[in-house]
N, C-alpha and C. Protein backbone atom coordinates (compact mmCIF):
# COMPACT_ATOMS: atom_id res chain seq x y z
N UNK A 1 69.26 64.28 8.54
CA UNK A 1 68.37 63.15 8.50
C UNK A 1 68.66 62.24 7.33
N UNK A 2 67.74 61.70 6.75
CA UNK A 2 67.73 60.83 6.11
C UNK A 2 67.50 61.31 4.54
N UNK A 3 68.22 60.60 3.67
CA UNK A 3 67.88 61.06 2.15
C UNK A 3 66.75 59.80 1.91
N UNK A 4 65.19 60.52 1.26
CA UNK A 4 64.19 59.65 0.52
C UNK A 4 63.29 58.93 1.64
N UNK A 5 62.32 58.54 1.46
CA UNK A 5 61.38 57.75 2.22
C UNK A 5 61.93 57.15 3.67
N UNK A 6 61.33 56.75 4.18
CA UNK A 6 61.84 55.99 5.64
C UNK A 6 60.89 54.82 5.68
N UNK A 7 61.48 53.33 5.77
CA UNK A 7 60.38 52.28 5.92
C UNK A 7 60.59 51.54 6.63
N UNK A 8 61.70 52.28 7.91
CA UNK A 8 61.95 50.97 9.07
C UNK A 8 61.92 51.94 10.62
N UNK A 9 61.20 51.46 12.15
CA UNK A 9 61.82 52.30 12.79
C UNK A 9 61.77 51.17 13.69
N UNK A 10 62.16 51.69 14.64
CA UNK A 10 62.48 50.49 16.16
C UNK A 10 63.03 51.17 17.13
N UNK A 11 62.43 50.97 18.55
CA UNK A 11 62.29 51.38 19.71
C UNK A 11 62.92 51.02 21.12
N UNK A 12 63.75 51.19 21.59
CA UNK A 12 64.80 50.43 22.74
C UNK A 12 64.15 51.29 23.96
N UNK A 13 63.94 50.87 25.48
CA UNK A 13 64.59 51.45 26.28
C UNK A 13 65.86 51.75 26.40
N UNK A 14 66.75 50.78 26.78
CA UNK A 14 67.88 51.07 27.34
C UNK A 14 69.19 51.07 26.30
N UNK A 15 69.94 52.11 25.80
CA UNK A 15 69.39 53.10 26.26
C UNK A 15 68.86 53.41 25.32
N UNK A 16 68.45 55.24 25.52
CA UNK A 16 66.67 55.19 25.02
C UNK A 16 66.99 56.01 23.73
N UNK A 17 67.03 55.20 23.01
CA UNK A 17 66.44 55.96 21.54
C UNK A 17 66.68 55.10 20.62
N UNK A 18 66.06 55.67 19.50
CA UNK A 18 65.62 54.79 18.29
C UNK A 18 65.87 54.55 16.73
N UNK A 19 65.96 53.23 15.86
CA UNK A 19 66.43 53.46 15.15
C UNK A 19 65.53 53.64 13.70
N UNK A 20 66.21 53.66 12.50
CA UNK A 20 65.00 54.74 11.70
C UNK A 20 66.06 53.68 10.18
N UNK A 21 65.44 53.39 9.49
CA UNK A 21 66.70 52.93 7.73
C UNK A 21 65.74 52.91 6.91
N UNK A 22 65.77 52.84 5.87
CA UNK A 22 64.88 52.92 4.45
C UNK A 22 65.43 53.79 3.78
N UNK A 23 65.93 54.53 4.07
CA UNK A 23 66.34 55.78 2.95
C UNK A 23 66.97 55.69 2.17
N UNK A 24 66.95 56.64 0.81
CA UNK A 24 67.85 56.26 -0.53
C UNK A 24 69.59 56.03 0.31
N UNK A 25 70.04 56.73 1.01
CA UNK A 25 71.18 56.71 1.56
C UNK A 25 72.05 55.36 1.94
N UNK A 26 71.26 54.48 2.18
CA UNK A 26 71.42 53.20 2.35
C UNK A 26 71.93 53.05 3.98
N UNK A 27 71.94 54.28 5.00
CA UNK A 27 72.25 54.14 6.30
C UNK A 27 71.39 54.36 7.30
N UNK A 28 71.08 53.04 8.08
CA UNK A 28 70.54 53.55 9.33
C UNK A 28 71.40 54.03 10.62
N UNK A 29 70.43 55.20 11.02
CA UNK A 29 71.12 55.90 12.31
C UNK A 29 69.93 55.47 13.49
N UNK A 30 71.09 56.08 14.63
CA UNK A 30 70.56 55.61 16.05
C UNK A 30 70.26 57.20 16.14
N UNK A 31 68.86 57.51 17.01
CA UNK A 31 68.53 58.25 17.31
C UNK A 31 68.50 58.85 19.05
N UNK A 32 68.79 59.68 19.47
CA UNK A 32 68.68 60.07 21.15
C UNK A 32 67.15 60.64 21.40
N UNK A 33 66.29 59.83 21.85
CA UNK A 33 64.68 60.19 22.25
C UNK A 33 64.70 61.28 22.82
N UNK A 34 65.70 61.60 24.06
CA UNK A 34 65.60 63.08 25.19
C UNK A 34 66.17 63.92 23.86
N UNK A 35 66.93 64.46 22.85
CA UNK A 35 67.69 65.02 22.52
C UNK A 35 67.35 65.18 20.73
N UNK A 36 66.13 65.12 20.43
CA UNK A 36 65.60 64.24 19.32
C UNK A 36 65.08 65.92 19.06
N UNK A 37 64.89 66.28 17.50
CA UNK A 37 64.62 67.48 17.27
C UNK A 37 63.88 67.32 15.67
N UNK A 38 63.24 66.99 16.03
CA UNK A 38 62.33 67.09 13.82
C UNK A 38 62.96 67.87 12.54
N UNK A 39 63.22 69.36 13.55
CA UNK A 39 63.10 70.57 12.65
C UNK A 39 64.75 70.43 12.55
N UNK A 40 65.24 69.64 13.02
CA UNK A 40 66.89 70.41 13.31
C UNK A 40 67.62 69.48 12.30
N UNK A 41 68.71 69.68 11.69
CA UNK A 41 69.80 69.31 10.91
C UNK A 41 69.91 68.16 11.52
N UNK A 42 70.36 66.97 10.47
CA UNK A 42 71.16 65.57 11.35
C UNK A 42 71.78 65.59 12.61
N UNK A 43 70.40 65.09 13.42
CA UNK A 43 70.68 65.26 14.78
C UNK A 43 71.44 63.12 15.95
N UNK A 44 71.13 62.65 14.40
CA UNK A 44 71.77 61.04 14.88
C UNK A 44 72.94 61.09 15.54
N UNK A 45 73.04 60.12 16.43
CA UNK A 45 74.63 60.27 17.05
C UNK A 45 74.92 58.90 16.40
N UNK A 46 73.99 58.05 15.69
CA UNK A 46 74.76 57.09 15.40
C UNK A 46 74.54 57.07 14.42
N UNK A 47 75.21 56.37 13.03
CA UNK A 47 75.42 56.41 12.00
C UNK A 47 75.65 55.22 11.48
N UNK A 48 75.55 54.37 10.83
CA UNK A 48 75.86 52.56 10.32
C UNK A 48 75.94 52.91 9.24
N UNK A 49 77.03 53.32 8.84
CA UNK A 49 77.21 53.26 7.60
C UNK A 49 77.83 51.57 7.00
N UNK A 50 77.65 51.38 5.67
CA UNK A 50 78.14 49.88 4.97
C UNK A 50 77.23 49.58 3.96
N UNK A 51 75.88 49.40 4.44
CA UNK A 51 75.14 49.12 3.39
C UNK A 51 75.29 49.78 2.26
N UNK A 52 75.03 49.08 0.63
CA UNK A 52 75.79 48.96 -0.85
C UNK A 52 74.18 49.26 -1.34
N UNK A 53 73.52 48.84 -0.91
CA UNK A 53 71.40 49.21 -1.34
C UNK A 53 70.29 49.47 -0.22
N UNK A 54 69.39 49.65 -0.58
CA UNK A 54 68.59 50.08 0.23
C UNK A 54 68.13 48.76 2.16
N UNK A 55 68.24 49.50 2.91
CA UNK A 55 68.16 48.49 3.92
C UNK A 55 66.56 48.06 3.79
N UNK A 56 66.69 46.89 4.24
CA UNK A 56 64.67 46.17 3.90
C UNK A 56 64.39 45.58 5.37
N UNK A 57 64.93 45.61 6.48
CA UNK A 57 64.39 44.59 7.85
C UNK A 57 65.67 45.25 8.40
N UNK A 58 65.00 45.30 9.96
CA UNK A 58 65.71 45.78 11.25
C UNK A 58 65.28 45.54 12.31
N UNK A 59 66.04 44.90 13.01
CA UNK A 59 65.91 44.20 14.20
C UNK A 59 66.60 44.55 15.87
N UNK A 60 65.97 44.79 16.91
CA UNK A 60 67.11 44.68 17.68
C UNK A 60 67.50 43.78 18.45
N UNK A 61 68.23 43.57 18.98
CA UNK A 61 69.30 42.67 19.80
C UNK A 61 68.36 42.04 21.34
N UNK A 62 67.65 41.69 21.75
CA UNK A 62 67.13 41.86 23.17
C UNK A 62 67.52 42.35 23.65
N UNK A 63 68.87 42.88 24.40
CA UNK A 63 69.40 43.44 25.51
C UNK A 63 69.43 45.26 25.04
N UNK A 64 69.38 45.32 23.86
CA UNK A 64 69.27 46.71 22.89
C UNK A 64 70.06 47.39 22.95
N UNK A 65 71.33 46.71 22.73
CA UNK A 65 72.50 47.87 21.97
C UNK A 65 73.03 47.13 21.42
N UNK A 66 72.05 46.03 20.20
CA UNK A 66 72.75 45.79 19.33
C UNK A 66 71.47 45.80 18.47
N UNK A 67 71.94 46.50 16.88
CA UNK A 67 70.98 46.20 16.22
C UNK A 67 71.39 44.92 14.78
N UNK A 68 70.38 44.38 14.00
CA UNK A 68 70.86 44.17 13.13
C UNK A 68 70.08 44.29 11.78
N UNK A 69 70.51 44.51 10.91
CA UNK A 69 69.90 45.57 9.63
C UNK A 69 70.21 44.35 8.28
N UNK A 70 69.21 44.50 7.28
CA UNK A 70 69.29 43.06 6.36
C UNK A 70 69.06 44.12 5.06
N UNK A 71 69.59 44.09 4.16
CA UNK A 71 69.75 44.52 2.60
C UNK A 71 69.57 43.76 1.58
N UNK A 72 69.18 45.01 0.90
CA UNK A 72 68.67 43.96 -0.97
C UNK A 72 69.98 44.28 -1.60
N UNK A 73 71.44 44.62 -0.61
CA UNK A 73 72.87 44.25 -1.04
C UNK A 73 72.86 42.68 -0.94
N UNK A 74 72.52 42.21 -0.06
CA UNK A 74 72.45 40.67 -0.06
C UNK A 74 73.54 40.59 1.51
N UNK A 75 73.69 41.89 2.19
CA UNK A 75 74.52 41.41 3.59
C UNK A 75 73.49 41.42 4.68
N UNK A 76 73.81 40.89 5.68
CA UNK A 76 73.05 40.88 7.29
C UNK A 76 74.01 41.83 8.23
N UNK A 77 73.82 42.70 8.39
CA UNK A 77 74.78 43.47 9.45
C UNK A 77 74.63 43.57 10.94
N UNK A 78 75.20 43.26 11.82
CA UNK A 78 75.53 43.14 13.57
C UNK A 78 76.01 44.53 13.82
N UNK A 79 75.32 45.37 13.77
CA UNK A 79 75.67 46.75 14.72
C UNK A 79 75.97 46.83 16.16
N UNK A 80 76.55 47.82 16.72
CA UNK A 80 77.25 48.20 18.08
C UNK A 80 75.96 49.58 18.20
N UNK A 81 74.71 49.23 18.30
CA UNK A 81 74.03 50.48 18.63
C UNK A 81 74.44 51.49 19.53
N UNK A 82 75.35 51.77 20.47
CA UNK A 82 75.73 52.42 21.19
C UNK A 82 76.70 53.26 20.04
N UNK A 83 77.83 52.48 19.64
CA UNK A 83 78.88 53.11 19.55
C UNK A 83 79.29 53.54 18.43
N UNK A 84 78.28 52.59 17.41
CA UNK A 84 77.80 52.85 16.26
C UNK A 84 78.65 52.10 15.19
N UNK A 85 79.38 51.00 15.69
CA UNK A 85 80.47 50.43 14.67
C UNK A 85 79.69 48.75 14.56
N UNK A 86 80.50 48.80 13.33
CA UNK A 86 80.37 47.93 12.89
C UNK A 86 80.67 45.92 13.12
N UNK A 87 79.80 45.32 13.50
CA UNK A 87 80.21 44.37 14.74
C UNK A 87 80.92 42.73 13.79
N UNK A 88 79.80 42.47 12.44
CA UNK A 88 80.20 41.66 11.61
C UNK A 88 78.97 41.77 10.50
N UNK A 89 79.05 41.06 9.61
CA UNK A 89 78.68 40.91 8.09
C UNK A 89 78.53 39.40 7.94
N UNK A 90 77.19 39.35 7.82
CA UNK A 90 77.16 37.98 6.72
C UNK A 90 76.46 37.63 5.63
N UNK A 91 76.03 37.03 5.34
CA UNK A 91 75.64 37.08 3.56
C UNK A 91 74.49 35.55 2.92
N UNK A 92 74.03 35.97 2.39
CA UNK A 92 73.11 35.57 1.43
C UNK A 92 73.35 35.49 -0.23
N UNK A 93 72.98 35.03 -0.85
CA UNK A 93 73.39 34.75 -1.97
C UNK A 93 72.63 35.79 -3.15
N UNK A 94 71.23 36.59 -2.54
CA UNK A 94 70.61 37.75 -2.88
C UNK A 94 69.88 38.28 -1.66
N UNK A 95 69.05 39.19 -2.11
CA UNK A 95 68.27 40.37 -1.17
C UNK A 95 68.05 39.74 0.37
N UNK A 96 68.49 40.50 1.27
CA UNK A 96 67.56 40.06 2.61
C UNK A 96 66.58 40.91 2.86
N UNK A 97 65.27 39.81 3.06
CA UNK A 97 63.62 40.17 3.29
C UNK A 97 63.39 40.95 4.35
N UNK A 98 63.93 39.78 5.46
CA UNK A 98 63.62 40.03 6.68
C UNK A 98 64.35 39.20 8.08
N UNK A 99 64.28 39.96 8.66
CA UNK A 99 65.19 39.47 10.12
C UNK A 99 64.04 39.75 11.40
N UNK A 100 64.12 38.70 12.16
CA UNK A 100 63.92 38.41 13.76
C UNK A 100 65.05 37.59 14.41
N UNK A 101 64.67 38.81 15.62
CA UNK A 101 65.83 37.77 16.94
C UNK A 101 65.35 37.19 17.97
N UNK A 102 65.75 36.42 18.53
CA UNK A 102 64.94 35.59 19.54
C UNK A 102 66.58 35.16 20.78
N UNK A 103 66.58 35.62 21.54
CA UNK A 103 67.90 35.27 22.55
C UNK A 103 69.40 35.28 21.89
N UNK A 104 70.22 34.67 21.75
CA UNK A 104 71.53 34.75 20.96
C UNK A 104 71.50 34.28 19.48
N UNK A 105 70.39 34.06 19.02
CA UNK A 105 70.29 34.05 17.74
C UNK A 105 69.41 35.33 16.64
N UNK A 106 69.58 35.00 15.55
CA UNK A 106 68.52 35.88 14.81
C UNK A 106 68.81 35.14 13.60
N UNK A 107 67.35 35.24 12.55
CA UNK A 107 67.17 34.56 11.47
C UNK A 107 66.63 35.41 10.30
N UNK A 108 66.93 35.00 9.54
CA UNK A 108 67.10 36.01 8.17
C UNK A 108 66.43 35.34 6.85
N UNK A 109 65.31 35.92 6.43
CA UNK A 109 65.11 35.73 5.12
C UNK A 109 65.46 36.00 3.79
N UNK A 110 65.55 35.38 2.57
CA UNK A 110 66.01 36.57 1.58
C UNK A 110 65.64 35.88 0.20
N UNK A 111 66.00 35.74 -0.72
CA UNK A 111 65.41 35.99 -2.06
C UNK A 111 66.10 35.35 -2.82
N UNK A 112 67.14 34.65 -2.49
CA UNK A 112 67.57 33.43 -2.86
C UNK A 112 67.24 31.62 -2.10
N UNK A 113 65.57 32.25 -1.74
CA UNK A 113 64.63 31.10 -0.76
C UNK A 113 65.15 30.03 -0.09
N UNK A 114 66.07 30.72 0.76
CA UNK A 114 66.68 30.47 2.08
C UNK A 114 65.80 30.67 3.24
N UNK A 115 66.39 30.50 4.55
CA UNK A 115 66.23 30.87 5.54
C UNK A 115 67.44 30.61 5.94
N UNK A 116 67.94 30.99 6.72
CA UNK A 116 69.31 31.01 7.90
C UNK A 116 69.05 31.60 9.15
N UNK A 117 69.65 30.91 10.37
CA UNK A 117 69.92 31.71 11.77
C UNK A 117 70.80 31.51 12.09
N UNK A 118 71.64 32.54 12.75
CA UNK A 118 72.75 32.77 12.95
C UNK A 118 73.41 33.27 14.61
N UNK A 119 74.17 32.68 14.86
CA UNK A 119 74.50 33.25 15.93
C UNK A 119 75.29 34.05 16.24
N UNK A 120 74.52 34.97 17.24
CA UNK A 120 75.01 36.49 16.86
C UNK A 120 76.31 36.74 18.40
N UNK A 121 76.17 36.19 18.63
CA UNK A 121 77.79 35.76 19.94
C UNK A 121 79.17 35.29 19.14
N UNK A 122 78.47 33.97 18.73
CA UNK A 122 79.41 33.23 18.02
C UNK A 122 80.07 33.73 16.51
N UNK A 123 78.96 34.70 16.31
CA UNK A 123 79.40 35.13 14.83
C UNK A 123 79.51 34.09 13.56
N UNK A 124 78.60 33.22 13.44
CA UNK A 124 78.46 32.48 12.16
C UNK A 124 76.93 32.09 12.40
N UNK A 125 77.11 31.44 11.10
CA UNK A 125 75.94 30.37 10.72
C UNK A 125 75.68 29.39 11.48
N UNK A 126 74.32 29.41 12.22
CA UNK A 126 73.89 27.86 12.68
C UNK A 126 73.39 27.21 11.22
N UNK A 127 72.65 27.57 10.83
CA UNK A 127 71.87 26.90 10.30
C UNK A 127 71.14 27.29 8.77
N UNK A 128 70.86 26.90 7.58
CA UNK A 128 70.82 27.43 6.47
C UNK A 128 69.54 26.23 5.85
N UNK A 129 67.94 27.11 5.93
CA UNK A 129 67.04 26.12 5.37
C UNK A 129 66.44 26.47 3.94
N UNK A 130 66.59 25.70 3.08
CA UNK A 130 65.76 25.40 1.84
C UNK A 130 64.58 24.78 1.57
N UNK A 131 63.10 25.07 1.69
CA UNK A 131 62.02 24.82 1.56
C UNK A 131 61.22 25.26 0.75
N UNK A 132 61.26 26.70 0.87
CA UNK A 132 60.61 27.31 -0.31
C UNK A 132 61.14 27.15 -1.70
N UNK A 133 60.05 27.77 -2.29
CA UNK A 133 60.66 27.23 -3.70
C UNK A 133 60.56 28.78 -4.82
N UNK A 134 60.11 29.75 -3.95
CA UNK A 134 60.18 31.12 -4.46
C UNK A 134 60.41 32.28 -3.28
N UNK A 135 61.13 33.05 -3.22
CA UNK A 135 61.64 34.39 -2.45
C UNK A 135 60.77 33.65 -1.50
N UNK A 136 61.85 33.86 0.02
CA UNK A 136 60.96 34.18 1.69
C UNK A 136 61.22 35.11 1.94
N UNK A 137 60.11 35.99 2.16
CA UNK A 137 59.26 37.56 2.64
C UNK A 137 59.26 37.69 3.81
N UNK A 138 59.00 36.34 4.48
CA UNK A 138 58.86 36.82 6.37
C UNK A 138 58.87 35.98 7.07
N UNK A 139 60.34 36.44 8.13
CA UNK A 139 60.57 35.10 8.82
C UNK A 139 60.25 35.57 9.97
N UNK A 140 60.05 34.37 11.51
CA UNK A 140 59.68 34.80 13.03
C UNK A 140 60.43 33.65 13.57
N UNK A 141 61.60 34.62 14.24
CA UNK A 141 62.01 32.82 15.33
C UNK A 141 61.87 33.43 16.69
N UNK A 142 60.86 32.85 17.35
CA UNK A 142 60.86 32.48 18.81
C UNK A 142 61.11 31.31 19.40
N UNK A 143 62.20 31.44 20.40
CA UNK A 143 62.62 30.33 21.07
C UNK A 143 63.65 28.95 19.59
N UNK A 144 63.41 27.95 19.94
CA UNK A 144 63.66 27.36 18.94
C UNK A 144 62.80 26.83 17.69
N UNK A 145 61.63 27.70 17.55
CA UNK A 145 60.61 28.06 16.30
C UNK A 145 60.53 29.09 15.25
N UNK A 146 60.73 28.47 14.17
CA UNK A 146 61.29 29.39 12.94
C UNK A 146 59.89 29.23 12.52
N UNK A 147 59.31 30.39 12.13
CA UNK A 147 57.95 30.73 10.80
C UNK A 147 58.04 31.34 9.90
N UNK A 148 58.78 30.61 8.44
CA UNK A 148 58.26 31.59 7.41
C UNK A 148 57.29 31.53 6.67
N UNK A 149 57.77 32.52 5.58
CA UNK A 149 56.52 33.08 4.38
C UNK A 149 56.89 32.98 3.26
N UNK A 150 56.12 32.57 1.83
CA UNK A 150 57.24 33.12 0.64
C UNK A 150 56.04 33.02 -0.37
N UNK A 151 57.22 33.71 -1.25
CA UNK A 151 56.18 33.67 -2.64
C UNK A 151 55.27 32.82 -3.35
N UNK A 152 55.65 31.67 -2.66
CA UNK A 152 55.36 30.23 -3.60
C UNK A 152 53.67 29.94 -2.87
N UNK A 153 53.91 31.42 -1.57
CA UNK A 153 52.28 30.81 -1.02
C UNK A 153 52.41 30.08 0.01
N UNK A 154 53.32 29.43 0.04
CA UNK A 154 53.17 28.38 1.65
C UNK A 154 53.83 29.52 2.94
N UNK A 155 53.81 28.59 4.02
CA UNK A 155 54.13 29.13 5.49
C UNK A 155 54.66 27.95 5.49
N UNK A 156 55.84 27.99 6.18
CA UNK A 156 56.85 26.59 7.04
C UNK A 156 56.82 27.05 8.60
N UNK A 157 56.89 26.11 9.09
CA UNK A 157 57.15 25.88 10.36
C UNK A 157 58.58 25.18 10.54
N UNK A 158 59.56 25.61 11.17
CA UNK A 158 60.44 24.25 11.45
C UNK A 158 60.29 24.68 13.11
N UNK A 159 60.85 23.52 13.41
CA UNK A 159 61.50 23.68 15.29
C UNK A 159 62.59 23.26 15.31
């Protein structure tokens, strides 16, 4: 299992099992729900290893075999939830807060009071917003609606 606390989990049907990161270890694993055992030795079949610090936001993919995992390393990681490799990396200038996905994109908060969404097909940057004026804590993009949060106290809206 996991070394130290656990402060992330997330839930797929297809296929069915789930993922778990927070731990001192800095790796989240994919879990098998039918095949899943408490008491038993590292029972993950998947493994993401990369992360350099603790993972802080985890997201999955809509279609759910892809996840993607955000660090106070300052990377955004695109997992292969199935297969367990590593899909791409992108980056922030410090900590990532938090991640939501919404169709072929997903958007990322972090602590150098950004926002970015990114497309996760295309593999880059759409888009990179500056509003806040202290750390964003929590972002939500549905559809083409971004909502964050940050230290400074405000909420943004963009569309």
């Amino acid at each position: 299992g996991h070394l130290g606390p656990l402060m992330l989990c997330d839930v797929e049907a297809f296929p069915i099992f789930f993922t778990s990161a927070g731990g001192s270890d800095y790796v989240p694993r994919g879990w098998d729900i039918d095949r899943f055992d408490p008491g038993a030795a590292d029972r993950s079949f998947t493994r993401l290893d990369g992360h350099e610090a603790p993972v802080a936001c985890m997201a999955t993919v809509p279609e759910g075999q892809r996840f993607v995992t955000g660090s106070l390393d300052a990377s955004v990681r695109l997992w292969d939830g199935v297969k367990g490799g590593l899909i791409a990396v992108f980056r922030h200038d410090q900590a990532v807060n938090a991640v939501s996905v919404s169709g072929g994109y997903f958007a990322t908060a972090s602590s150098d009071c950004t926002m970015r969404v990114w497309d996760h097909k295309m593999m880059r940057e759409k888009c990179c917003i500056r509003i806040h004026q202290m750390e964003v804590r929590c972002v939500s993009l549905k559809g083409s609606r971004l909502v964050s949060s940050s230290d400074d106290g405000t909420i943004v809206v963009c569309s």
